[in-house]
PDB file of N, CA and C in Angstrom:
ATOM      1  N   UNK A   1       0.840  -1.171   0.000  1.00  0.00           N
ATOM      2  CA  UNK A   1       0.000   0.000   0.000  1.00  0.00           C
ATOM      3  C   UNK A   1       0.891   1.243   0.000  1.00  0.00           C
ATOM      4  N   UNK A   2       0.835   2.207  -0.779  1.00  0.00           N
ATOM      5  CA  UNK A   2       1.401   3.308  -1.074  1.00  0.00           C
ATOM      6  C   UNK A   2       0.536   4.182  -0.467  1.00  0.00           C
ATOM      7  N   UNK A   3       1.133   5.129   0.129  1.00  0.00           N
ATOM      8  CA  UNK A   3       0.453   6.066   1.178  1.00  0.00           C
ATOM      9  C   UNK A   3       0.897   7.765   0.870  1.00  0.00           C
ATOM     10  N   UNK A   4       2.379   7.803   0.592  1.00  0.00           N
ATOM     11  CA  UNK A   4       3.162   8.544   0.857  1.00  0.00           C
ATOM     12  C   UNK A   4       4.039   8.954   2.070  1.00  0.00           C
ATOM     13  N   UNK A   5       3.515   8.205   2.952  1.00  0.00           N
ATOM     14  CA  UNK A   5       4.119   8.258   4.059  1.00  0.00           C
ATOM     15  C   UNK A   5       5.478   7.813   3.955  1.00  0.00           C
ATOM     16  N   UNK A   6       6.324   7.776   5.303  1.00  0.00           N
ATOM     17  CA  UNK A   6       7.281   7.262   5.146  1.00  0.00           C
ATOM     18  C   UNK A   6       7.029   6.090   5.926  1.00  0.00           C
ATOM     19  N   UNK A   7       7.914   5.333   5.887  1.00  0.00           N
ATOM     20  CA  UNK A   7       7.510   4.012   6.479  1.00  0.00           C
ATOM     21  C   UNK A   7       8.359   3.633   7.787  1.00  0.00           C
ATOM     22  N   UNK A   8       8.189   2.591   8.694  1.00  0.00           N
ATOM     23  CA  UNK A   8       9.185   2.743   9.882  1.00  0.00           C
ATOM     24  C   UNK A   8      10.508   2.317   9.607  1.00  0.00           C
ATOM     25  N   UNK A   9      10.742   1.746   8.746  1.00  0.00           N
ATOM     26  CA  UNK A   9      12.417   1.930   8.711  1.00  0.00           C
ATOM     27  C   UNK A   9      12.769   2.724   8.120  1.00  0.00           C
ATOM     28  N   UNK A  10      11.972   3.829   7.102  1.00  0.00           N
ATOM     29  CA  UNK A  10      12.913   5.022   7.013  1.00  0.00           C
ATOM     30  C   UNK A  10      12.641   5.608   7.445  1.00  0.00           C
ATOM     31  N   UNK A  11      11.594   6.307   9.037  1.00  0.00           N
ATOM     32  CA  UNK A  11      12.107   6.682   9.780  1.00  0.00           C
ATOM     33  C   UNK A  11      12.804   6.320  10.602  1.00  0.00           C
ATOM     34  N   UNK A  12      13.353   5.182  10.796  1.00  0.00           N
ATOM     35  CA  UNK A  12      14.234   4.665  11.983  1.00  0.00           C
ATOM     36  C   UNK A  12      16.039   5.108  11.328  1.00  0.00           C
ATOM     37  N   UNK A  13      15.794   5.830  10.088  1.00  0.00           N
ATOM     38  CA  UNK A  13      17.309   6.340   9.165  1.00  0.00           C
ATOM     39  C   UNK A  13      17.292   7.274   9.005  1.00  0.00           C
ATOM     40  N   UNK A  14      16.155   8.271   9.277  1.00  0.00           N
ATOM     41  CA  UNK A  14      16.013   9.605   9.127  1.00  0.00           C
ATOM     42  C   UNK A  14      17.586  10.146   9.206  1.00  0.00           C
ATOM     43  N   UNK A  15      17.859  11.068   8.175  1.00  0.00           N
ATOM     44  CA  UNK A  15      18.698  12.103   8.401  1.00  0.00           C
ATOM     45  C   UNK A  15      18.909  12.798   7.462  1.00  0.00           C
ATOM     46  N   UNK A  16      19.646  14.086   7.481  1.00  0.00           N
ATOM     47  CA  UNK A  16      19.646  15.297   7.054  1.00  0.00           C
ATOM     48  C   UNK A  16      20.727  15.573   6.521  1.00  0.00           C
ATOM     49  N   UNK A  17      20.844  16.018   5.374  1.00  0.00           N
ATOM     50  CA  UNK A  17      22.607  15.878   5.029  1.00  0.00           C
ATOM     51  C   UNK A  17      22.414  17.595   5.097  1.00  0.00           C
ATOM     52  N   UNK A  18      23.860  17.974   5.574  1.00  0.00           N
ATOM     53  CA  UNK A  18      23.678  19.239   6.122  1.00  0.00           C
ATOM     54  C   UNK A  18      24.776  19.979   5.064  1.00  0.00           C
ATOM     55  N   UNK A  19      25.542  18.702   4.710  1.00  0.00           N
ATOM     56  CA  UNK A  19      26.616  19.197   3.446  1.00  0.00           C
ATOM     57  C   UNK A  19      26.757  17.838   2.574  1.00  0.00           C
ATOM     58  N   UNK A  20      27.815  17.948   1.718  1.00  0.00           N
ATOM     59  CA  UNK A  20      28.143  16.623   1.031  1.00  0.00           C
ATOM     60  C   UNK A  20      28.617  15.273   1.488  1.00  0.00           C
ATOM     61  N   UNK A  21      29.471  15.727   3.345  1.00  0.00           N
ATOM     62  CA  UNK A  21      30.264  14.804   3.752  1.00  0.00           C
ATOM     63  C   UNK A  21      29.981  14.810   5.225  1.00  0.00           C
ATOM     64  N   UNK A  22      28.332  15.369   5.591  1.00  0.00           N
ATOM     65  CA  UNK A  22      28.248  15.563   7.119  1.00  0.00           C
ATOM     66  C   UNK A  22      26.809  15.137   6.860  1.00  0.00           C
ATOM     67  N   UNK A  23      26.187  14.387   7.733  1.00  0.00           N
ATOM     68  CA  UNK A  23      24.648  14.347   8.363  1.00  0.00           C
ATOM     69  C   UNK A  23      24.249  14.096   9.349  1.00  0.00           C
ATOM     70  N   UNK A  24      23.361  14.718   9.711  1.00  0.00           N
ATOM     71  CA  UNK A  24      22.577  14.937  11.042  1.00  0.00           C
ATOM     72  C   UNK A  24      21.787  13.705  11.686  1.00  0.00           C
ATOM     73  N   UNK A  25      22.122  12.758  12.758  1.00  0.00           N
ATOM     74  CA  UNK A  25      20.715  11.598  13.215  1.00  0.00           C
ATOM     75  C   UNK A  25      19.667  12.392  13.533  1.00  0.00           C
ATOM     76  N   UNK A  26      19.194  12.983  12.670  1.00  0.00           N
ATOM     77  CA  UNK A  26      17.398  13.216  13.621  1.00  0.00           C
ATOM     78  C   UNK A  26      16.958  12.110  14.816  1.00  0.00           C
ATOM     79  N   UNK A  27      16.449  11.034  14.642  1.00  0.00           N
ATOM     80  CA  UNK A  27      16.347  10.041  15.332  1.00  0.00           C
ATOM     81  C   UNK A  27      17.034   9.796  16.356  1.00  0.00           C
ATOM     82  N   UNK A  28      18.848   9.683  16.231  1.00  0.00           N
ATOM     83  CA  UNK A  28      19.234   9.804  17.564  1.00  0.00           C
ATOM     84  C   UNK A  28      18.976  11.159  18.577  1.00  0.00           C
ATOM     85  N   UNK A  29      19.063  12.473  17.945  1.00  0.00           N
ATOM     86  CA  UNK A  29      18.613  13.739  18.438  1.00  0.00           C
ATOM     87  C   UNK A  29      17.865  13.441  19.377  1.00  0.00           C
ATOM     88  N   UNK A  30      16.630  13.007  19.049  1.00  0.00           N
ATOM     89  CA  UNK A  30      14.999  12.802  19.257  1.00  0.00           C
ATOM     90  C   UNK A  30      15.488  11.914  20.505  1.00  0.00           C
ATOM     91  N   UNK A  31      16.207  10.966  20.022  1.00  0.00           N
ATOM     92  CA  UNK A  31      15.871  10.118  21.130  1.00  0.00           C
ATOM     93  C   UNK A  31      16.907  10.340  22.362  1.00  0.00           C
ATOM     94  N   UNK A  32      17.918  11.013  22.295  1.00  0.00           N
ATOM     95  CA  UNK A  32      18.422  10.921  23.667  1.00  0.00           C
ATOM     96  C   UNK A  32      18.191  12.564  24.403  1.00  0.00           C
ATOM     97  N   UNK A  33      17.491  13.032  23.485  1.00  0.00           N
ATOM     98  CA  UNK A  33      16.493  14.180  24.060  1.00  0.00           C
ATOM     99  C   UNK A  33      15.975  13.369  25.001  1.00  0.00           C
ATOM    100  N   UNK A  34      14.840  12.706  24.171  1.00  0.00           N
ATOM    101  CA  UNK A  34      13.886  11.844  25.076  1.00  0.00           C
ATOM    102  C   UNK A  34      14.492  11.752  26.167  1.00  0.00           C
ATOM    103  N   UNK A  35      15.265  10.925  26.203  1.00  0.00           N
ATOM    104  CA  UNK A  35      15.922  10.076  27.393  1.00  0.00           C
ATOM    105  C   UNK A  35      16.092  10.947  28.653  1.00  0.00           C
ATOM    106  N   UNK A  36      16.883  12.244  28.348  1.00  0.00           N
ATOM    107  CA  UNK A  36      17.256  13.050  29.257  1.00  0.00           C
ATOM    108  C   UNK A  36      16.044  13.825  29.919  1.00  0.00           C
ATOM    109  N   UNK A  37      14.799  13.680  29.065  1.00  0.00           N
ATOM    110  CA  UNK A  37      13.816  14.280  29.857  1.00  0.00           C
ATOM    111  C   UNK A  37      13.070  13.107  30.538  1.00  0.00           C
ATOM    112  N   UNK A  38      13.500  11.921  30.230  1.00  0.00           N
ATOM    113  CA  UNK A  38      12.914  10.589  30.885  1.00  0.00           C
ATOM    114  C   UNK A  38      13.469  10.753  32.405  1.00  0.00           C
ATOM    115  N   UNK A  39      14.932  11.257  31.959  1.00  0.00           N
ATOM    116  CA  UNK A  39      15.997  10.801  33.342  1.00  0.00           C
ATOM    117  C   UNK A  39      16.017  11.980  34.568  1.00  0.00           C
ATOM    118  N   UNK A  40      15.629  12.907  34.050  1.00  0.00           N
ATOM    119  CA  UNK A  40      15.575  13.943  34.499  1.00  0.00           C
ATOM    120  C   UNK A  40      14.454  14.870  35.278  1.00  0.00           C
ATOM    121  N   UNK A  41      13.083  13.809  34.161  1.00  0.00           N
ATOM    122  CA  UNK A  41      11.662  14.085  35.136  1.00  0.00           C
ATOM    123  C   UNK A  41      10.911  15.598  34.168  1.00  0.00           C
ATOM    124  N   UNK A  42      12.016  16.620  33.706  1.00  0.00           N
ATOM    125  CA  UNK A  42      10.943  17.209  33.201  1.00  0.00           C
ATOM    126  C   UNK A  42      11.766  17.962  32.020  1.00  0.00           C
ATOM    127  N   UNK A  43      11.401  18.511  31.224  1.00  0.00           N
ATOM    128  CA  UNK A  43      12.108  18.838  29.997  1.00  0.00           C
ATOM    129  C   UNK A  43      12.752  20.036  30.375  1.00  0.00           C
ATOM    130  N   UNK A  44      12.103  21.152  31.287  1.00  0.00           N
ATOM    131  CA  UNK A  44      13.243  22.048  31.880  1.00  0.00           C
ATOM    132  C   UNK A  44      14.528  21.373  31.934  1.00  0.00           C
ATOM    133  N   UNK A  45      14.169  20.542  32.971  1.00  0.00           N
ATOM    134  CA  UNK A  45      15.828  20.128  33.597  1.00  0.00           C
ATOM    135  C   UNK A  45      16.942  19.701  32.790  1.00  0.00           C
ATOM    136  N   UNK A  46      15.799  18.744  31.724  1.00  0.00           N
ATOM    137  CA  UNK A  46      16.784  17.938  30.598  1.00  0.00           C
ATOM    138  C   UNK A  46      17.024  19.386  29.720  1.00  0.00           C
ATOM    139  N   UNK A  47      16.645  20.114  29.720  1.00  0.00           N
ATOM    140  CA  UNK A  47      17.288  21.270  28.857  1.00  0.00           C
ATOM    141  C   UNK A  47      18.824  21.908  29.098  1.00  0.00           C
ATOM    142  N   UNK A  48      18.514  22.285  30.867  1.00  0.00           N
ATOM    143  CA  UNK A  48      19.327  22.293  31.319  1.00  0.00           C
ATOM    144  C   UNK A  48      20.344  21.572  31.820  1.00  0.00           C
ATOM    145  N   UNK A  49      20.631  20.507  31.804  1.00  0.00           N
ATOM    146  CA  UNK A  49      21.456  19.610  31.661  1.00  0.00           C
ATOM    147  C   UNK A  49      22.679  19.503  30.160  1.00  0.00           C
ATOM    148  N   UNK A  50      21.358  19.446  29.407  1.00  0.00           N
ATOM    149  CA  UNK A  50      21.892  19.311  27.951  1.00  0.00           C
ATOM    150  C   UNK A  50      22.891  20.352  27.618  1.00  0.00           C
ATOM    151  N   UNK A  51      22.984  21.786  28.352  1.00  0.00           N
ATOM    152  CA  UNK A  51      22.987  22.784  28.224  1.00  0.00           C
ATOM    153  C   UNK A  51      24.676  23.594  28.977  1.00  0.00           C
ATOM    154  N   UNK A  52      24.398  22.516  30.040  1.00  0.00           N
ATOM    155  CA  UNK A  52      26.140  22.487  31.708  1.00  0.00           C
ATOM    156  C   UNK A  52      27.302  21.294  30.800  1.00  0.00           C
ATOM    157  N   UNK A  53      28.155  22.014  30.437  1.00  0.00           N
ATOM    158  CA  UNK A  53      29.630  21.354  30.830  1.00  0.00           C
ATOM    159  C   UNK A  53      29.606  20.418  31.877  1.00  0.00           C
ATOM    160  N   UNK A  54      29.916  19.086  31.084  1.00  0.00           N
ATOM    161  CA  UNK A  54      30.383  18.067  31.898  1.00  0.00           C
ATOM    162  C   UNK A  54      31.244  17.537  32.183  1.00  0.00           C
ATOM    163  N   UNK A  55      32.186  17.427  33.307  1.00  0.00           N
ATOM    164  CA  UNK A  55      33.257  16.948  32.883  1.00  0.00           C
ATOM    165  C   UNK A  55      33.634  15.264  32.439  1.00  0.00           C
ATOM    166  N   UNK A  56      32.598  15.070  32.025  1.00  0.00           N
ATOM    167  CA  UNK A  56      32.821  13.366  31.513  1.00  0.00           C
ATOM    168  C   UNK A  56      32.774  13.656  30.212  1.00  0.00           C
ATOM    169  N   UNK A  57      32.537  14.388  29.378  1.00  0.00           N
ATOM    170  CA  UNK A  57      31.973  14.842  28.311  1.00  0.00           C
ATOM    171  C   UNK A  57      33.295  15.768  27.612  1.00  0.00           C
ATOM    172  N   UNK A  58      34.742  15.749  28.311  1.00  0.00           N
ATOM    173  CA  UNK A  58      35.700  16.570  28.409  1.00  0.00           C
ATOM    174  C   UNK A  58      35.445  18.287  28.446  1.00  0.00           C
ATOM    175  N   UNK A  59      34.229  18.545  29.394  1.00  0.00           N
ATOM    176  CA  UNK A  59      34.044  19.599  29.766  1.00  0.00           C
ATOM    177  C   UNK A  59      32.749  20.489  28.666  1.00  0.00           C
ATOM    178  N   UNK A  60      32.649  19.460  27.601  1.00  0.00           N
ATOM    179  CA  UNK A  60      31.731  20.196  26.596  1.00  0.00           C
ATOM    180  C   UNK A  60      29.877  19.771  27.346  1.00  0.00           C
ATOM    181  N   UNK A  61      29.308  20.581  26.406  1.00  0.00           N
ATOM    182  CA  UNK A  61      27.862  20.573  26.895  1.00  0.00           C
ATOM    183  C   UNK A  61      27.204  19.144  26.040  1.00  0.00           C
ATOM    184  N   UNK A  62      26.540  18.446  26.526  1.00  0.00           N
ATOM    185  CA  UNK A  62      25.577  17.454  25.674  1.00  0.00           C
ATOM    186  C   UNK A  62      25.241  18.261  24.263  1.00  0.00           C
ATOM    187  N   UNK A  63      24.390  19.223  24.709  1.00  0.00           N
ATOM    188  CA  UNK A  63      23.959  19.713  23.505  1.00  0.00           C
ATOM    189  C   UNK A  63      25.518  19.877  22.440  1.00  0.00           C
ATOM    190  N   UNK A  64      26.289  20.181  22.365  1.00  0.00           N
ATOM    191  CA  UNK A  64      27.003  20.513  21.229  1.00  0.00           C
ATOM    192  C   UNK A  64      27.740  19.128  21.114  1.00  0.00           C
ATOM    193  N   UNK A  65      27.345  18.062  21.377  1.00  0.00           N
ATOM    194  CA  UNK A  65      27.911  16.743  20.896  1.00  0.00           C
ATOM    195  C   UNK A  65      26.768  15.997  20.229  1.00  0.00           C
ATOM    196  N   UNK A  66      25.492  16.777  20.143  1.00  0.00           N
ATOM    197  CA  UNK A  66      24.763  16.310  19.540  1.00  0.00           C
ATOM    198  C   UNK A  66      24.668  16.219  17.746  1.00  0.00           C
ATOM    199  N   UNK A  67      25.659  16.710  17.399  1.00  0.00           N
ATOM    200  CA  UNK A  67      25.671  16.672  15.773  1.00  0.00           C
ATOM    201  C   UNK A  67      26.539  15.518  15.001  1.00  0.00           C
ATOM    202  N   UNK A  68      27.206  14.570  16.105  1.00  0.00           N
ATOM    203  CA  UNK A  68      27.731  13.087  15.482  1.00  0.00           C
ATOM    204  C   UNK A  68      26.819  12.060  16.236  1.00  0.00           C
ATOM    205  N   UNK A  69      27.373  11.013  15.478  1.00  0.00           N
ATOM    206  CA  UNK A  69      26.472   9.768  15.794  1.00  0.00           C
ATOM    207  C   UNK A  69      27.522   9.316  17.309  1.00  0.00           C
ATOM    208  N   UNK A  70      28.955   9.411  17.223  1.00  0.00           N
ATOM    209  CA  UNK A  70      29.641   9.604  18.294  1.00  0.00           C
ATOM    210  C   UNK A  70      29.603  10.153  19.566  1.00  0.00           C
ATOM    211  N   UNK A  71      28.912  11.595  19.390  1.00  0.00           N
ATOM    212  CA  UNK A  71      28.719  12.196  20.438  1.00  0.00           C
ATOM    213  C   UNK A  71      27.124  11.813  21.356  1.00  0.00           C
ATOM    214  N   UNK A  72      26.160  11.814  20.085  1.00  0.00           N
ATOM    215  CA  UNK A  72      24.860  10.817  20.756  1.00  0.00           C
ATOM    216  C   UNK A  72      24.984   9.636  21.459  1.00  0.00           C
ATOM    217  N   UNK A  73      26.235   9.171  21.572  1.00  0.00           N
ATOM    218  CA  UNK A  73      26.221   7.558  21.788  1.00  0.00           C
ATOM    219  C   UNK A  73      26.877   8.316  23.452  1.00  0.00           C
ATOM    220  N   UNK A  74      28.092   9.417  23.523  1.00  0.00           N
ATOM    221  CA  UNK A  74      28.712   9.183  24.608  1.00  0.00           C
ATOM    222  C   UNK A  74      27.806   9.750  25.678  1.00  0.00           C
ATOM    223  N   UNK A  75      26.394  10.826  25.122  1.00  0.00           N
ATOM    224  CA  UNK A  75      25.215  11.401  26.006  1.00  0.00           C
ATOM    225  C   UNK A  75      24.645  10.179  26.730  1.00  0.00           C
ATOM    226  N   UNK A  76      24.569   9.805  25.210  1.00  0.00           N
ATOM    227  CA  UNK A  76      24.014   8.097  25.837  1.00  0.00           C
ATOM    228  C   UNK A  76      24.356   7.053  27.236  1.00  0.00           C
ATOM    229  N   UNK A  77      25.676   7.044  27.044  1.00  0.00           N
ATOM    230  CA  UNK A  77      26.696   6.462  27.925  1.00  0.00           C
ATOM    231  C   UNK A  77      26.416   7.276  29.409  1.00  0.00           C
ATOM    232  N   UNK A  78      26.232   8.581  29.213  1.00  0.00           N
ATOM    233  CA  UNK A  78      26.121   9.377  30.466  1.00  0.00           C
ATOM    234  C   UNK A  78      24.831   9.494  31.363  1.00  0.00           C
ATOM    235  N   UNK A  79      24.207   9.367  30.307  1.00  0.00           N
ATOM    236  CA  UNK A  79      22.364   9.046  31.132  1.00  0.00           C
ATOM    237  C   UNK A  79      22.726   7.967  31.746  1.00  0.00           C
ATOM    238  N   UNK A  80      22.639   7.099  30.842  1.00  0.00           N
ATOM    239  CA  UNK A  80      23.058   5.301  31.410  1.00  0.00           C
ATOM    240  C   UNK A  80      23.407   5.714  32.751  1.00  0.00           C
ATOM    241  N   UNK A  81      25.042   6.478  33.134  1.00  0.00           N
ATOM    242  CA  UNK A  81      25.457   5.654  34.121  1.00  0.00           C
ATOM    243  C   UNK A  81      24.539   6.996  34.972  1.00  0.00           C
ATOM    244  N   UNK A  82      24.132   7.654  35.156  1.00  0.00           N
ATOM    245  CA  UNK A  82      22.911   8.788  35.604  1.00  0.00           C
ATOM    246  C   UNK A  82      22.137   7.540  36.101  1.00  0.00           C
ATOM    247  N   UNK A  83      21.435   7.192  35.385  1.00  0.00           N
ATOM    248  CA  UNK A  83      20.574   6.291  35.517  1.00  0.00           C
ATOM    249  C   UNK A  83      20.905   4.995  37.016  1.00  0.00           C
ATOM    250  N   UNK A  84      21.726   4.936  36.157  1.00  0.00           N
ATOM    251  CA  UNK A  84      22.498   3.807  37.675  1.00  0.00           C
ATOM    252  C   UNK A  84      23.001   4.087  39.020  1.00  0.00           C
ATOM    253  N   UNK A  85      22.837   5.604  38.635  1.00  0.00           N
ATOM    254  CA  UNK A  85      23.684   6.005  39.493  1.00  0.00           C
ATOM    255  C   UNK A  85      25.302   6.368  40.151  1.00  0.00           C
ATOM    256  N   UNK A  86      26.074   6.089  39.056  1.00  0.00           N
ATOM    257  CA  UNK A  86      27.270   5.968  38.881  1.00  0.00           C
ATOM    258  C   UNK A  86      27.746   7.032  38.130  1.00  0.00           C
ATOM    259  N   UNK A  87      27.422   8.133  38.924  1.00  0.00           N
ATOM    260  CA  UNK A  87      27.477   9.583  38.406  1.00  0.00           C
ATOM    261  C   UNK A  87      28.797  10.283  38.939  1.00  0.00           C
TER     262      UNK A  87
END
């Protein structure tokens, strides 16, 4: 069935080419947004979070590691141990 929609695996690839040799995960974006407002309880906080120099993060903010698939993964890594408690 043709819809026009997109379908769930290409949104589960979503991305944005921002130049010839760089693109954006929408999807990861989205989702460790999510996360941080999961972990955090309310989207203020996860804003602000996203927002403070960490020093696990070598002092940079979540938010500006959000434009590799690298840097989504190490936010990632940091909720996680948030999460556990191993902060």
């Amino acid at each position: 069935m043709v819809t026009g929609q997109p379908q769930q695996a290409d949104r589960a690839q979503a991305h944005v080419a921002t130049n010839e040799t760089h693109t954006v995960d929408l999807d990861g974006i989205v989702s460790v947004t999510a996360r941080a407002i999961e972990v955090f309880g309310t989207r203020e906080k996860a804003i602000r979070w996203l927002r403070t120099p960490l020093p696990s993060l070598s002092d940079r903010t979540p938010l500006s590691l959000l434009n590799t698939t690298d840097g989504i993964e190490s936010i990632g890594d940091v909720l996680g141990r948030i999460e556990q408690g191993v902060w």
